[in-house]
C-alpha atoms as a PDB file:
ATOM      1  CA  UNK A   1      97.669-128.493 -54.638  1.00  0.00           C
ATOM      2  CA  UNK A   2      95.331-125.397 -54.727  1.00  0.00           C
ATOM      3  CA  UNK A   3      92.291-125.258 -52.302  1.00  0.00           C
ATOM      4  CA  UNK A   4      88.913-125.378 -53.824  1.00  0.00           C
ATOM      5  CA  UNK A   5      85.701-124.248 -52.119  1.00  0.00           C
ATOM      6  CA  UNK A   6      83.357-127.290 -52.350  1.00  0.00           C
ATOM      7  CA  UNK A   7      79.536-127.715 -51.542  1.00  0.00           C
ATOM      8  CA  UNK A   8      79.492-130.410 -48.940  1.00  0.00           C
ATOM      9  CA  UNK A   9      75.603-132.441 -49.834  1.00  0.00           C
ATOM     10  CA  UNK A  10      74.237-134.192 -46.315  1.00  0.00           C
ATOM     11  CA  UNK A  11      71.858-135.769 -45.030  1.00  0.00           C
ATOM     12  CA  UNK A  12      71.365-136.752 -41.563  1.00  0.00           C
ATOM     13  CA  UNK A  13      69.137-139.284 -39.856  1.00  0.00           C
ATOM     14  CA  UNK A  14      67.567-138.513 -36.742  1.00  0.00           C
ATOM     15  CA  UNK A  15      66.556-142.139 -35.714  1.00  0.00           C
ATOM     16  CA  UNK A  16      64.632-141.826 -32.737  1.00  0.00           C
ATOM     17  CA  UNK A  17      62.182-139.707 -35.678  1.00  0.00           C
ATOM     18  CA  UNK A  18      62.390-142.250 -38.587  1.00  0.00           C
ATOM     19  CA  UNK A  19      58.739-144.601 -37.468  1.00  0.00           C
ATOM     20  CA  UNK A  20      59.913-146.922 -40.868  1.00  0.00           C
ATOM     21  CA  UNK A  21      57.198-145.993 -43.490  1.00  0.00           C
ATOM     22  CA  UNK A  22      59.544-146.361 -46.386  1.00  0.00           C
ATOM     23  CA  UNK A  23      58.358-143.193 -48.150  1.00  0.00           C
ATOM     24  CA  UNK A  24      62.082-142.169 -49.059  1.00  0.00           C
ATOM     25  CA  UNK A  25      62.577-145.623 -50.631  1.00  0.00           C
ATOM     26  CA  UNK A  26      58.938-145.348 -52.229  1.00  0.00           C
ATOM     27  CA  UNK A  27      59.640-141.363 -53.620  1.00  0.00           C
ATOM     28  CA  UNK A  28      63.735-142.325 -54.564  1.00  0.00           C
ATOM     29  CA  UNK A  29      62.497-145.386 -56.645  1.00  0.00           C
ATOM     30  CA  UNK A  30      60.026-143.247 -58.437  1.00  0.00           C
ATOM     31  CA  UNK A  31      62.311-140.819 -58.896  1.00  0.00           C
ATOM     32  CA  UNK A  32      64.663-143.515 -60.321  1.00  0.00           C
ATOM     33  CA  UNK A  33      62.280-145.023 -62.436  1.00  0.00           C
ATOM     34  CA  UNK A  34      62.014-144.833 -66.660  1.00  0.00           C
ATOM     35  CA  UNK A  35      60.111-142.987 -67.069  1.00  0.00           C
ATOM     36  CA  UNK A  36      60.658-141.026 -64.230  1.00  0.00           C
ATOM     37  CA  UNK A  37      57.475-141.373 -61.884  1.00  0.00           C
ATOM     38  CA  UNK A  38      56.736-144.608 -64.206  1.00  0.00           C
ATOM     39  CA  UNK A  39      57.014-147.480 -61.743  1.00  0.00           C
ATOM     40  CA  UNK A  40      58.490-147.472 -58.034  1.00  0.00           C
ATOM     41  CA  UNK A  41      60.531-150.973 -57.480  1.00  0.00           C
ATOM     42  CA  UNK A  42      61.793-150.901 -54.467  1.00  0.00           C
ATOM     43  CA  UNK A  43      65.003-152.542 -56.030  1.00  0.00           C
ATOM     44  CA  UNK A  44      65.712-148.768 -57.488  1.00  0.00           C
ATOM     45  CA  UNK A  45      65.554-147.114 -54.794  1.00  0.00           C
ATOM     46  CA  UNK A  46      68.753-145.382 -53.231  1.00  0.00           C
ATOM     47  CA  UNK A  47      67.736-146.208 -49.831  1.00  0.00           C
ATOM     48  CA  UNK A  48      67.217-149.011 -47.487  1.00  0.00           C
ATOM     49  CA  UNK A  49      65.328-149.299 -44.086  1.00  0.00           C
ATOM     50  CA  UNK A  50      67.363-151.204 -42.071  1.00  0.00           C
ATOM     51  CA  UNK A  51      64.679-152.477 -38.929  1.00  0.00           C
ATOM     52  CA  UNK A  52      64.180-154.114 -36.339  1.00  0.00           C
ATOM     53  CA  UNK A  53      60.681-153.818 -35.150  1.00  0.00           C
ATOM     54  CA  UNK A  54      60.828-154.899 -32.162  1.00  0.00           C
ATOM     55  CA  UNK A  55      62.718-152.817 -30.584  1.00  0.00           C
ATOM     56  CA  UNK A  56      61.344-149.632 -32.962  1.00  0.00           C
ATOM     57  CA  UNK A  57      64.520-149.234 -35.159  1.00  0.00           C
ATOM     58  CA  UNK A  58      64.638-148.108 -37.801  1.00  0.00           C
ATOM     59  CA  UNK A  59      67.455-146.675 -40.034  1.00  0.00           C
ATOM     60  CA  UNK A  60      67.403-145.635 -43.823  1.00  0.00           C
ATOM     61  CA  UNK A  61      70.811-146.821 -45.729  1.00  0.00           C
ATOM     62  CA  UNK A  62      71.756-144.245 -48.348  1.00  0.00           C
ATOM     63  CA  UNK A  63      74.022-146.264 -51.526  1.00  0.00           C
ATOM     64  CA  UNK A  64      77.331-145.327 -50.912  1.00  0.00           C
ATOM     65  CA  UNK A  65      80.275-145.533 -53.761  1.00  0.00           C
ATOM     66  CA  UNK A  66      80.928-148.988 -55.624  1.00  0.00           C
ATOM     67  CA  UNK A  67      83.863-150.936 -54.470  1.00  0.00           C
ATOM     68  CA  UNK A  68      85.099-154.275 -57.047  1.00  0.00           C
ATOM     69  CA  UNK A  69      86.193-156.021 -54.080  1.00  0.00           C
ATOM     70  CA  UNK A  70      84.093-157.964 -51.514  1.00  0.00           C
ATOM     71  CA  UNK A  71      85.107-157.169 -47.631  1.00  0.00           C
ATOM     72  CA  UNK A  72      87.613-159.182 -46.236  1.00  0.00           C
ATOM     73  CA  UNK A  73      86.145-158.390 -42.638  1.00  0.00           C
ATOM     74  CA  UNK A  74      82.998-160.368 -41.652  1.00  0.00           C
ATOM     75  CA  UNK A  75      82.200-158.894 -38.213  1.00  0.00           C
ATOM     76  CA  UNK A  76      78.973-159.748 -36.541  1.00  0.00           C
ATOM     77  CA  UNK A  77      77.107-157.244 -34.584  1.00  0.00           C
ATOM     78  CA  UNK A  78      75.005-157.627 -31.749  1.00  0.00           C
ATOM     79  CA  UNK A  79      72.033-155.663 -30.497  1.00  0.00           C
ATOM     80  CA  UNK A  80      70.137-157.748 -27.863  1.00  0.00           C
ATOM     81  CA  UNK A  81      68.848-160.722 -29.052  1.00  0.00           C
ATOM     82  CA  UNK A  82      69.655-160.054 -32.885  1.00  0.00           C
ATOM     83  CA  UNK A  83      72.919-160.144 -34.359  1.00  0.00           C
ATOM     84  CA  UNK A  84      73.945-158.498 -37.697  1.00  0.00           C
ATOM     85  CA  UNK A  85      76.537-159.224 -40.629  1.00  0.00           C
ATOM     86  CA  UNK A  86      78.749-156.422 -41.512  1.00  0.00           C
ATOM     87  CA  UNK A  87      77.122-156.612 -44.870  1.00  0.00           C
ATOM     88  CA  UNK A  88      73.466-155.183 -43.010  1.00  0.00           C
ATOM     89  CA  UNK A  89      75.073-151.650 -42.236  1.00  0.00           C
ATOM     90  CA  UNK A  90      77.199-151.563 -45.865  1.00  0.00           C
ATOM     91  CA  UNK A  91      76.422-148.454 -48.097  1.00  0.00           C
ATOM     92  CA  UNK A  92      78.510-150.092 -50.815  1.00  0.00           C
ATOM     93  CA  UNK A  93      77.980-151.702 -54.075  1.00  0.00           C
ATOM     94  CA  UNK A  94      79.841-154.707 -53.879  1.00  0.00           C
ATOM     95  CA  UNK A  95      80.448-158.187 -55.686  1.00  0.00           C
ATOM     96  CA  UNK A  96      79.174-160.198 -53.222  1.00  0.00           C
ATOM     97  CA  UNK A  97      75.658-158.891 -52.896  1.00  0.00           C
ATOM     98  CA  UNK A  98      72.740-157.214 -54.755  1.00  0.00           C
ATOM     99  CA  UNK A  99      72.037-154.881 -52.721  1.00  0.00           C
ATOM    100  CA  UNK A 100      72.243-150.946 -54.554  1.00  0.00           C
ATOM    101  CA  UNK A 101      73.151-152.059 -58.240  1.00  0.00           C
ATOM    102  CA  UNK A 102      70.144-151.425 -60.975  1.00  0.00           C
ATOM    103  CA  UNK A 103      67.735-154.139 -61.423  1.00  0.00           C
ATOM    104  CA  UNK A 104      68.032-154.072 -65.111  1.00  0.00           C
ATOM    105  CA  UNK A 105      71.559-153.642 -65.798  1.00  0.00           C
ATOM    106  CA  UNK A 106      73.425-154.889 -62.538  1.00  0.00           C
ATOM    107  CA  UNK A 107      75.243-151.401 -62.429  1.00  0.00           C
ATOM    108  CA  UNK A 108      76.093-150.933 -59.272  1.00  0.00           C
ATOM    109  CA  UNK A 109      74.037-147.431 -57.728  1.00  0.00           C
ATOM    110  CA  UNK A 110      74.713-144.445 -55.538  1.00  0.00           C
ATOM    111  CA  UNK A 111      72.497-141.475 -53.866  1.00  0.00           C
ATOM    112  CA  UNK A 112      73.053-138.970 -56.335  1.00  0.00           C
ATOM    113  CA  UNK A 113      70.716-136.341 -53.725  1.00  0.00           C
ATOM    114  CA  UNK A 114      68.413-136.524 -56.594  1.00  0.00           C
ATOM    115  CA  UNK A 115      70.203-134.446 -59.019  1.00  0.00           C
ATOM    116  CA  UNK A 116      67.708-133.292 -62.004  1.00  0.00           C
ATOM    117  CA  UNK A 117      67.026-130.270 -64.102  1.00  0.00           C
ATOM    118  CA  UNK A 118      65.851-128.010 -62.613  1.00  0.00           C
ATOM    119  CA  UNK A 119      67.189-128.681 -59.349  1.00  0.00           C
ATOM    120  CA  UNK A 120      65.676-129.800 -56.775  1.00  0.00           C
ATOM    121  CA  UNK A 121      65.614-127.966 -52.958  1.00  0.00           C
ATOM    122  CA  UNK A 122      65.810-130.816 -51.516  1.00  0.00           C
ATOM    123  CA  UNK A 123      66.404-134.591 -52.552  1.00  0.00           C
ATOM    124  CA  UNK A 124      63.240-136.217 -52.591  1.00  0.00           C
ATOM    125  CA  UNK A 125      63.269-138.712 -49.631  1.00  0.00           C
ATOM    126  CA  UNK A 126      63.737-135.530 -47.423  1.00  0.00           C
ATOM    127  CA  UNK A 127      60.739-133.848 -48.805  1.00  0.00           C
ATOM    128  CA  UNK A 128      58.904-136.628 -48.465  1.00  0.00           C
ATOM    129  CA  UNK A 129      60.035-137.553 -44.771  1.00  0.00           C
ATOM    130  CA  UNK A 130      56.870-137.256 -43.053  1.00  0.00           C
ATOM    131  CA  UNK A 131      58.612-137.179 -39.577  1.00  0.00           C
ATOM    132  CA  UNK A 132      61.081-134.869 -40.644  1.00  0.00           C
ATOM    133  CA  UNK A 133      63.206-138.166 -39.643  1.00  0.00           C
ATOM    134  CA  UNK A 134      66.037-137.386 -42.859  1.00  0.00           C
ATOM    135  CA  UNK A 135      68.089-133.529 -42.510  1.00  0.00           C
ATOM    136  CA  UNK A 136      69.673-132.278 -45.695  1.00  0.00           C
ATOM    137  CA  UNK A 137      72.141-129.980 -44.776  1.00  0.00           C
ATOM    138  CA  UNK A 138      74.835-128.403 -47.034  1.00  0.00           C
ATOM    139  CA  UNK A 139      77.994-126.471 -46.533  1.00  0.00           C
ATOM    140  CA  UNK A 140      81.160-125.232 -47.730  1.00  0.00           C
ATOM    141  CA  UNK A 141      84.655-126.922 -47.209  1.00  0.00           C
ATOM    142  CA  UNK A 142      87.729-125.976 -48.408  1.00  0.00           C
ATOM    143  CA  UNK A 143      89.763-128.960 -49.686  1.00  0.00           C
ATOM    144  CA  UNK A 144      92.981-130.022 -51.442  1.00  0.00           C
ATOM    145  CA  UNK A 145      91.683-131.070 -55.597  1.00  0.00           C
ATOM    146  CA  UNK A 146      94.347-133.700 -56.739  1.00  0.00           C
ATOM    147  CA  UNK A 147      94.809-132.120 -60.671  1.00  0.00           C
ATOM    148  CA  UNK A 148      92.551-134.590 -62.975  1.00  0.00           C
ATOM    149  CA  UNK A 149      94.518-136.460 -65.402  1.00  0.00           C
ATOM    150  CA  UNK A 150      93.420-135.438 -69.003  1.00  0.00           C
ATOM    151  CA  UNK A 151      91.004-137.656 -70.790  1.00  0.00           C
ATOM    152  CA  UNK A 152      93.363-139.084 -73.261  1.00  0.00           C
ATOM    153  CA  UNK A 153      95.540-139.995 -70.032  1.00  0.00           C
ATOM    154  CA  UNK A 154      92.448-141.468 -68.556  1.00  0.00           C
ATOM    155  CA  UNK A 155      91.895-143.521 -71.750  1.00  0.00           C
ATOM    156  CA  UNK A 156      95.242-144.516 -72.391  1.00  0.00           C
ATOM    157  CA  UNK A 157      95.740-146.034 -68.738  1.00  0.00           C
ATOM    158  CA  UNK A 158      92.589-147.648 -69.112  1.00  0.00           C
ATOM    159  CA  UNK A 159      94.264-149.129 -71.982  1.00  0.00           C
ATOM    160  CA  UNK A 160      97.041-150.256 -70.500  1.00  0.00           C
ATOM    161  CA  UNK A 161      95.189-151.826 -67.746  1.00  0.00           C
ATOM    162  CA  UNK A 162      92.846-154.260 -70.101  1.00  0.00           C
ATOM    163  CA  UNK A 163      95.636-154.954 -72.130  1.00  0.00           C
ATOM    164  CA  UNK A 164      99.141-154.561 -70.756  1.00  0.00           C
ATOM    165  CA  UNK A 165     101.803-151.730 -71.528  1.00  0.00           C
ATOM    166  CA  UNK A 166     103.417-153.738 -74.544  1.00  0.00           C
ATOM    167  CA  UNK A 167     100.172-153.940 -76.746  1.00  0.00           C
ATOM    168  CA  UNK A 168      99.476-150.661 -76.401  1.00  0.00           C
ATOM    169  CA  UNK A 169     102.568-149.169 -77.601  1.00  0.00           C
ATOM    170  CA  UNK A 170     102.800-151.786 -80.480  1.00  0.00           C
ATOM    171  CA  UNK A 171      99.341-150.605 -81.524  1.00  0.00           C
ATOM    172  CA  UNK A 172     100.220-146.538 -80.944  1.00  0.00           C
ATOM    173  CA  UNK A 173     103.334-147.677 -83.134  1.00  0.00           C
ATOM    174  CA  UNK A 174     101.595-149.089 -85.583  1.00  0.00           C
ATOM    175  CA  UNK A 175      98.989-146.499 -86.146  1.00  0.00           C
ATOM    176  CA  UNK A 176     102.104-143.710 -86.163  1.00  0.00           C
ATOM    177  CA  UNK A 177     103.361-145.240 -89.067  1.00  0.00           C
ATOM    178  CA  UNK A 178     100.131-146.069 -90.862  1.00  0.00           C
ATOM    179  CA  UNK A 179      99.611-142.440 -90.383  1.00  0.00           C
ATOM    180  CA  UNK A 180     103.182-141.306 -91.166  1.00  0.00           C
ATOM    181  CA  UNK A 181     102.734-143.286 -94.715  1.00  0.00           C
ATOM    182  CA  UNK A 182      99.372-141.562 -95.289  1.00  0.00           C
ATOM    183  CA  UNK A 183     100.707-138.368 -94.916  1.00  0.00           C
ATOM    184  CA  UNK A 184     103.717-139.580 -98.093  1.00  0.00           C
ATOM    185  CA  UNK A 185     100.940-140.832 -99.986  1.00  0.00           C
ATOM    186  CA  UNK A 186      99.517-136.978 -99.368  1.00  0.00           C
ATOM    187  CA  UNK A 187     102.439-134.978-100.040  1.00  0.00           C
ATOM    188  CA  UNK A 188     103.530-137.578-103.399  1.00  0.00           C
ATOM    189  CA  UNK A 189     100.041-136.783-104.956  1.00  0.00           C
END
């Protein structure tokens, strides 16, 4: 495999900063929203505050990638007097909660660092940090980049996984010889 140079994206949390105003869910939602700047549900929003107010935490949950399958582990975690499901410190999009998936659709959400045209400096929810709690940071790796399978690949085994390996190559047969007996009906006219 060749080795790629690759912008690393970050950002880091500095939680003894973050006071819990919700501004980066406020800005992201915004930022989310259609029209952009329309509306700001919260529900849109590509970040959580995870608190606990009594003890002055607070931590903002960035939506990691989707998984299709729920956890098998459910730990518990306990800080004091509070305990916590494995679920509360999840950045994934899973099936068993609704937690980072679009209110409209159900799609299930990530933190895309506020991509947009032109780019941005900085994703929103760090500009907007009033504590300078959130750190974007990037940097250069170099890393292995598996070779993409073509599209048609990517098509075809997507295919095959709907509707099995058998009905697709009865249908690719029996569009190759549709076509093949187009092509006679061409070449006899």
């Amino acid at each position: 495999m060749a080795k790629q140079k690759k912008t690393i994206k970050t950002i880091k949390v500095d939680l003894a900063k973050c006071n819990g105003c919700r501004a980066c869910e406020v800005i992201c939602a915004a930022f989310h929203a259609t029209p952009k700047y329309g509306t700001s549900n919260p529900a849109r929003s590509r970040v959580r505050l995870i608190n606990q107010p009594v003890k002055d935490i607070y931590l903002p949950m960035f939506a990691g990638e989707y998984t299709a399958a729920e956890c098998t582990g459910r730990l518990r975690y306990v800080d004091g007097a509070k305990e916590y499901e494995e679920c509360d410190y999840c950045r994934a999009s899973c099936p068993s909660r609704d937690l980072f998936k679009e209110p409209d659709s159900g799609l299930p959400v990530t933190c895309d660092m506020c991509e947009s045209d032109p780019p941005l400096e900085k994703p929103l929810c760090v500009q907007w940090c009033i504590n300078d709690a959130l750190i974007y940071e990037e940097h250069e790796e170099e890393v292995d980049e598996p070779g993409k399978p073509a599209e048609m690949q990517t098509g075809v085994e997507a295919l095959v996984d709907k509707y099995g390996l058998q009905k697709v190559l009865d249908t690719v047969t029996r569009l190759a010889s549709q076509s093949e007996l187009g092509m006679r009906k061409q070449n006899d006219a």
